[in-house]
C-alpha atoms as a PDB file:
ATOM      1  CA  UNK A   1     -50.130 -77.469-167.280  1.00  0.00           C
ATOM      2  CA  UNK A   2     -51.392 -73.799-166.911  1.00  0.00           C
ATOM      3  CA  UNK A   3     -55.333 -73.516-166.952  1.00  0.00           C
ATOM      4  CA  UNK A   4     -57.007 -71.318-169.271  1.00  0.00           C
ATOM      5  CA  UNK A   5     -59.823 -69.011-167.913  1.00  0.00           C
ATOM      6  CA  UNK A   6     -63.477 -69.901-169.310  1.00  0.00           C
ATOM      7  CA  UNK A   7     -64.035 -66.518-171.569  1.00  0.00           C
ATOM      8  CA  UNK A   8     -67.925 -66.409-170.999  1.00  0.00           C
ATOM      9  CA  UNK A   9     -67.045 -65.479-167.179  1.00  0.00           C
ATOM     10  CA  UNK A  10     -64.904 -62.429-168.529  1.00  0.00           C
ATOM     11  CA  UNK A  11     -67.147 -59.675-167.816  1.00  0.00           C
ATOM     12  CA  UNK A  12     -64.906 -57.076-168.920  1.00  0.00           C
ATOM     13  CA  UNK A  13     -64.987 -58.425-172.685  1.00  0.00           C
ATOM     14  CA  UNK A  14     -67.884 -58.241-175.194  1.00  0.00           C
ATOM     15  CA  UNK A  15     -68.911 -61.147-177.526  1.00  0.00           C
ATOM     16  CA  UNK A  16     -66.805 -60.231-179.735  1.00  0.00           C
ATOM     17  CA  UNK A  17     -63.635 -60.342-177.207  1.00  0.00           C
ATOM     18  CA  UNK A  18     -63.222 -56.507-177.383  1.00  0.00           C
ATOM     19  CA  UNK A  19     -62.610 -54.674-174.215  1.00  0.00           C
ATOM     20  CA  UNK A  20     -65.218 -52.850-172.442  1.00  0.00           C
ATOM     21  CA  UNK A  21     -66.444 -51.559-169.217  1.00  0.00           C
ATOM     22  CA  UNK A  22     -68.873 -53.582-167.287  1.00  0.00           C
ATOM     23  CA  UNK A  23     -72.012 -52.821-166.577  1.00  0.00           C
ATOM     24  CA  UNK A  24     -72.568 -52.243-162.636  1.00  0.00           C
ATOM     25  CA  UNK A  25     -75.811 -50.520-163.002  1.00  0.00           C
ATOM     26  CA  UNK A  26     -77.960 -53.130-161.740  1.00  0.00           C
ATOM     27  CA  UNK A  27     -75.833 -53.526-158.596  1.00  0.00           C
ATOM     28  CA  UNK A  28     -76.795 -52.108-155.383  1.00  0.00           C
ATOM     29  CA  UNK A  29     -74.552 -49.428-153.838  1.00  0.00           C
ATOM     30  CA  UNK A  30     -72.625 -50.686-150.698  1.00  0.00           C
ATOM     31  CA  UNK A  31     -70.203 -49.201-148.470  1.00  0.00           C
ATOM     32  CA  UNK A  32     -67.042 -50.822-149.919  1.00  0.00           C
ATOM     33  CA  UNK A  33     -63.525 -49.851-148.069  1.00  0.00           C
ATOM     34  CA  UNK A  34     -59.696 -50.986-149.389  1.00  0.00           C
ATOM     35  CA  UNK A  35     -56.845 -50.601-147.534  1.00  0.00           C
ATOM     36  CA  UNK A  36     -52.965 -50.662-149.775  1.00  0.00           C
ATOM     37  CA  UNK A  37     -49.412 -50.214-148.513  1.00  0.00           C
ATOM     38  CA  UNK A  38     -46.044 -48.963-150.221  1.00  0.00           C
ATOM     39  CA  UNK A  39     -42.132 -48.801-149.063  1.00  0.00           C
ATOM     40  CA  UNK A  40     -39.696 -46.732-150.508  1.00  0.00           C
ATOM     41  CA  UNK A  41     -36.475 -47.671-149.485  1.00  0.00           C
ATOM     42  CA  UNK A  42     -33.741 -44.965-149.697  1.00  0.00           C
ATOM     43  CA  UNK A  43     -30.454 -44.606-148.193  1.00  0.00           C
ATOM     44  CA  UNK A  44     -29.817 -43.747-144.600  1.00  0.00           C
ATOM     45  CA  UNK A  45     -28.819 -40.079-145.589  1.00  0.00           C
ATOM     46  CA  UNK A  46     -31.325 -39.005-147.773  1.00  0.00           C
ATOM     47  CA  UNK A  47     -34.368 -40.628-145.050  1.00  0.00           C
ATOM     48  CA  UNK A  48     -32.399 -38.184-142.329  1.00  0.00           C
ATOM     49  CA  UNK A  49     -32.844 -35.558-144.973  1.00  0.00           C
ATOM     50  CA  UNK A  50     -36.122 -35.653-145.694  1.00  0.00           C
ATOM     51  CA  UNK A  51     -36.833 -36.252-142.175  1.00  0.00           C
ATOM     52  CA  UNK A  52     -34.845 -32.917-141.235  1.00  0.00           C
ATOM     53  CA  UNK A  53     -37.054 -30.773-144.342  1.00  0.00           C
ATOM     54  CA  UNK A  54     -34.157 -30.317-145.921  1.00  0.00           C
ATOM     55  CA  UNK A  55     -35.087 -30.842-149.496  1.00  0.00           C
ATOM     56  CA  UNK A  56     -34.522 -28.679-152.535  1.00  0.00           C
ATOM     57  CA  UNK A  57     -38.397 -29.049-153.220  1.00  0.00           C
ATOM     58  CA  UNK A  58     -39.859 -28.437-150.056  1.00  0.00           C
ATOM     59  CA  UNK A  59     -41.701 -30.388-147.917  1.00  0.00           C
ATOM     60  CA  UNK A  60     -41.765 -33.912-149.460  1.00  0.00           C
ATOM     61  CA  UNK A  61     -43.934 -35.886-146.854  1.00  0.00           C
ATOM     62  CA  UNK A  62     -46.980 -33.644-147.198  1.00  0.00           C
ATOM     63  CA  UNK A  63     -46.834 -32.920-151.239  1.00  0.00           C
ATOM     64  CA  UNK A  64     -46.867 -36.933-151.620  1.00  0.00           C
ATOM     65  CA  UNK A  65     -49.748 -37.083-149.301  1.00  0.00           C
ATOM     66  CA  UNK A  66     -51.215 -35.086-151.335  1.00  0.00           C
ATOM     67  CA  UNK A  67     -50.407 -36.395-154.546  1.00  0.00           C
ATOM     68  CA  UNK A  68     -51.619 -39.540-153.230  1.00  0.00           C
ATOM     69  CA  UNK A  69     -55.104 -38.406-152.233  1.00  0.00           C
ATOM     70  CA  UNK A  70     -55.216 -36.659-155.804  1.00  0.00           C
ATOM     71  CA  UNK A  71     -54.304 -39.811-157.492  1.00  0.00           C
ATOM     72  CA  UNK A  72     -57.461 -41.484-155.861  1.00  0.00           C
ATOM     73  CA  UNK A  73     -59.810 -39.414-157.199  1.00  0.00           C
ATOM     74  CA  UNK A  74     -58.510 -39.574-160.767  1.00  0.00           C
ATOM     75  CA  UNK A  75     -57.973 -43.306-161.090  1.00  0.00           C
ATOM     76  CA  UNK A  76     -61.038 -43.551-163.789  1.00  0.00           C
ATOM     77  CA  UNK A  77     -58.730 -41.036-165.888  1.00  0.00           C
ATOM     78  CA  UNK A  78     -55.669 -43.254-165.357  1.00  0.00           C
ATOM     79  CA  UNK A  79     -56.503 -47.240-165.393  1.00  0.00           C
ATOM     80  CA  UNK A  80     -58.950 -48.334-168.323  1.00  0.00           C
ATOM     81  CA  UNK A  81     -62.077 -49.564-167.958  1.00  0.00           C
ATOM     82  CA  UNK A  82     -62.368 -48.181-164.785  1.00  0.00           C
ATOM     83  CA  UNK A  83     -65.085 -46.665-163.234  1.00  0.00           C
ATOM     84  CA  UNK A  84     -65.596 -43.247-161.759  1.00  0.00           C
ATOM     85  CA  UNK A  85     -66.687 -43.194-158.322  1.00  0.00           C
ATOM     86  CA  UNK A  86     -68.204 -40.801-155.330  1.00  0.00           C
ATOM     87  CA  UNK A  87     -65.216 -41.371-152.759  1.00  0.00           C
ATOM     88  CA  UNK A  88     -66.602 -40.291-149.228  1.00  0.00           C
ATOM     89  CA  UNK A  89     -62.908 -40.896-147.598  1.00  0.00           C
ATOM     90  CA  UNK A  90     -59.231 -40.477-148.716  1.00  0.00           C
ATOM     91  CA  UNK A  91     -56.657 -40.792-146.235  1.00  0.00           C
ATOM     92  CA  UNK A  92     -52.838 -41.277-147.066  1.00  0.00           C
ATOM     93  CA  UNK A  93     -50.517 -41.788-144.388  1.00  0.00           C
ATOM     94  CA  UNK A  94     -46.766 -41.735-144.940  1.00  0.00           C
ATOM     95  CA  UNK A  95     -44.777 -43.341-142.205  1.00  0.00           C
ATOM     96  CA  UNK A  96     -40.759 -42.989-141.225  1.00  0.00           C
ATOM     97  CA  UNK A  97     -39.036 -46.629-140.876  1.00  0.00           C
ATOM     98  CA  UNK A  98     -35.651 -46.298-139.519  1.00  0.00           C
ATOM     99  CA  UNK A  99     -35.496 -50.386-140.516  1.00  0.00           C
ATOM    100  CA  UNK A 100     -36.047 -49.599-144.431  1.00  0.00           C
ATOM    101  CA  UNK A 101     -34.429 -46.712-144.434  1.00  0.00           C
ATOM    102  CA  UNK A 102     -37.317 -45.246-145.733  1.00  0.00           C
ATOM    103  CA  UNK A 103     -41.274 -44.806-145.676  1.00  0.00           C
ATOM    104  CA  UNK A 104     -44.045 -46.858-145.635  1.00  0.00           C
ATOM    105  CA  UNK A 105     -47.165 -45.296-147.234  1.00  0.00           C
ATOM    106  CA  UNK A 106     -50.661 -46.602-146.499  1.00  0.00           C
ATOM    107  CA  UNK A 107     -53.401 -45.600-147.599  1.00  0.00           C
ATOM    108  CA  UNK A 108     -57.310 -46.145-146.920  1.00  0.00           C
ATOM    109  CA  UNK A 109     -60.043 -45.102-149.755  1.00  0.00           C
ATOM    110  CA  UNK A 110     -63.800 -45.743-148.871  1.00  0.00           C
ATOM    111  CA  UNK A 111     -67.379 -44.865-150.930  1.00  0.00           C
ATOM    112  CA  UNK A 112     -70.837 -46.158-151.409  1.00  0.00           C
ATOM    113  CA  UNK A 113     -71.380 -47.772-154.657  1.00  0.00           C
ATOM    114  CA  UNK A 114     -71.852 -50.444-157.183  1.00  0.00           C
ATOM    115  CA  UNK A 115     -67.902 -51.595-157.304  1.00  0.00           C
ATOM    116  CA  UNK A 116     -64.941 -51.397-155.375  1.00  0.00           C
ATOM    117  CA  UNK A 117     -62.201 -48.834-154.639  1.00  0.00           C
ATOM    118  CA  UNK A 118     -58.926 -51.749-154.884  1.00  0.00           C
ATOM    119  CA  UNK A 119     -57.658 -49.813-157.464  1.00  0.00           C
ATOM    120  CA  UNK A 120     -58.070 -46.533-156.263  1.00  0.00           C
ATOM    121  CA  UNK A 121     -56.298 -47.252-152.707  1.00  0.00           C
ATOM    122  CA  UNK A 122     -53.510 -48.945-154.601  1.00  0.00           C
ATOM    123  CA  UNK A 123     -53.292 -45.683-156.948  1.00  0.00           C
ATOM    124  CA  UNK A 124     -53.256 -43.404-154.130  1.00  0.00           C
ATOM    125  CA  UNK A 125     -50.100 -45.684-152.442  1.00  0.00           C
ATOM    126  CA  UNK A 126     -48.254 -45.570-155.699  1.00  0.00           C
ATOM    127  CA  UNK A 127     -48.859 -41.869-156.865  1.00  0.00           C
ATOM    128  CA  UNK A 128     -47.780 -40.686-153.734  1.00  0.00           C
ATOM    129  CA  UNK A 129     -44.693 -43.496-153.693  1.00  0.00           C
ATOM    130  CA  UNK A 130     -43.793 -41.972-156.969  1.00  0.00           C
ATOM    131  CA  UNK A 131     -43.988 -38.396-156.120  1.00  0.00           C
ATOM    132  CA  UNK A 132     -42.082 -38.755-152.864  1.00  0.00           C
ATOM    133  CA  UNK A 133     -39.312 -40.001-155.131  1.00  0.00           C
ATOM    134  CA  UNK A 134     -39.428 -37.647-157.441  1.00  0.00           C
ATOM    135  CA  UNK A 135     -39.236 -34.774-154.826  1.00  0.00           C
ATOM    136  CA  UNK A 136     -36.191 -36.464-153.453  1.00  0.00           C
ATOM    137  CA  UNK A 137     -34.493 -37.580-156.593  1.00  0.00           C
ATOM    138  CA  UNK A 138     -31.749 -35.040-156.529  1.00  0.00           C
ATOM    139  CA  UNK A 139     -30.424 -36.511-153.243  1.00  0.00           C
ATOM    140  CA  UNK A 140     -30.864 -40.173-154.637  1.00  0.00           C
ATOM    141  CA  UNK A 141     -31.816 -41.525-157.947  1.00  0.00           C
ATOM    142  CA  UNK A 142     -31.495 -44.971-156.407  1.00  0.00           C
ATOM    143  CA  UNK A 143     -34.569 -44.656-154.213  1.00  0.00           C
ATOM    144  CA  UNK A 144     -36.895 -48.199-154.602  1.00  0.00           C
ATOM    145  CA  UNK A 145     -40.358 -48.295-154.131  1.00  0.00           C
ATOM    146  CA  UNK A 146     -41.273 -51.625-153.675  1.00  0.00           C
ATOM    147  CA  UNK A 147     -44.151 -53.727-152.269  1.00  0.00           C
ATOM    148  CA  UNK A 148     -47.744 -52.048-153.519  1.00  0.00           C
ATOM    149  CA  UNK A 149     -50.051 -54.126-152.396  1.00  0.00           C
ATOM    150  CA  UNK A 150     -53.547 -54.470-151.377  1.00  0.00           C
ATOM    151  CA  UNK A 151     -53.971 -55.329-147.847  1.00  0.00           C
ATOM    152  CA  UNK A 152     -57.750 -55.299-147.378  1.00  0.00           C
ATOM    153  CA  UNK A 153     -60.926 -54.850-148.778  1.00  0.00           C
ATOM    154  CA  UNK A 154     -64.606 -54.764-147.780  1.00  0.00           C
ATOM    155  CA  UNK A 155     -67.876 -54.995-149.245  1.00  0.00           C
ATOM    156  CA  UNK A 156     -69.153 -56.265-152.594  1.00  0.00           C
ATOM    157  CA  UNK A 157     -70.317 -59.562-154.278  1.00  0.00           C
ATOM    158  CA  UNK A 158     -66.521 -61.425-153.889  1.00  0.00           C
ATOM    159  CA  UNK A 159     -66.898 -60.093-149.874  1.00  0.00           C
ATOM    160  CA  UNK A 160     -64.199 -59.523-147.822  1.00  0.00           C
ATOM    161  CA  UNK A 161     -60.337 -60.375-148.078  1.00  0.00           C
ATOM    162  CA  UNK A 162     -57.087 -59.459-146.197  1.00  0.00           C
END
């Protein structure tokens, strides 16, 4: 039998059962850190290409970096109901795995405030997953990114989990 959540503890619904941001204001700022990881998995040749820097589009490693570190800071303008926050670290860091073939991307996002930065690590992870994809697409269109997930997170009322 599948339980039902209580709708009084939704905090991101109104009393009428409309969507809506929730109020942190009354929460005190904390340092708050989350950790997220991504694979792509690609075939043996294209991984040897990209690790050579022999792509059409340049240098594929460092634009998805990028990308990823970009994403971060505009996950308010991307996820609803999300709120904008002062992020005091970004760090993205793309990783070769011979194993996959392919990369695993993890990245770290940490600030001090009212609510937590899950969902702009797990942005940054599949932003830049997404863009190293698309700058290697004309190699392989059957590159997977697979596994986004959260792997930690500090700090806040719920506390800590990994």
């Amino acid at each position: 039998m599948q339980e039902f959540i209580n709708e009084s503890s939704l905090t991101h619904l109104d009393t009428l059962g409309q969507a809506q941001m929730v109020d942190v204001s009354g929460k005190v700022p904390t340092i708050r850190q989350a950790v997220a990881e991504a694979r792509v998995r690609m075939q043996q040749t294209t991984f040897q290409a990209i690790q050579a820097g022999n792509l059409p589009k340049g240098d594929v490693l460092g634009t998805a970096r990028l990308a990823g570190i970009m994403a971060a800071k505009q996950t308010s303008a991307l996820i609803p109901l999300c709120h904008p926050l002062p992020i005091q670290k970004i760090e993205v860091q793309i990783t070769p795995d011979s194993q996959l073939p392919g990369y695993v991307i993890k990245a770290t996002v940490k600030t001090k405030a009212e609510t937590g930065v899950e969902m702009e690590v797990l942005t940054a992870v599949a932003v830049a997953a997404l863009t190293l994809y698309d700058m290697a697409k004309a190699l392989e269109k059957s590159i997977v990114i697979e596994s986004i997930c959260l792997i930690s997170k500090t700090g806040g009322k719920s506390g800590d989990y990994s």
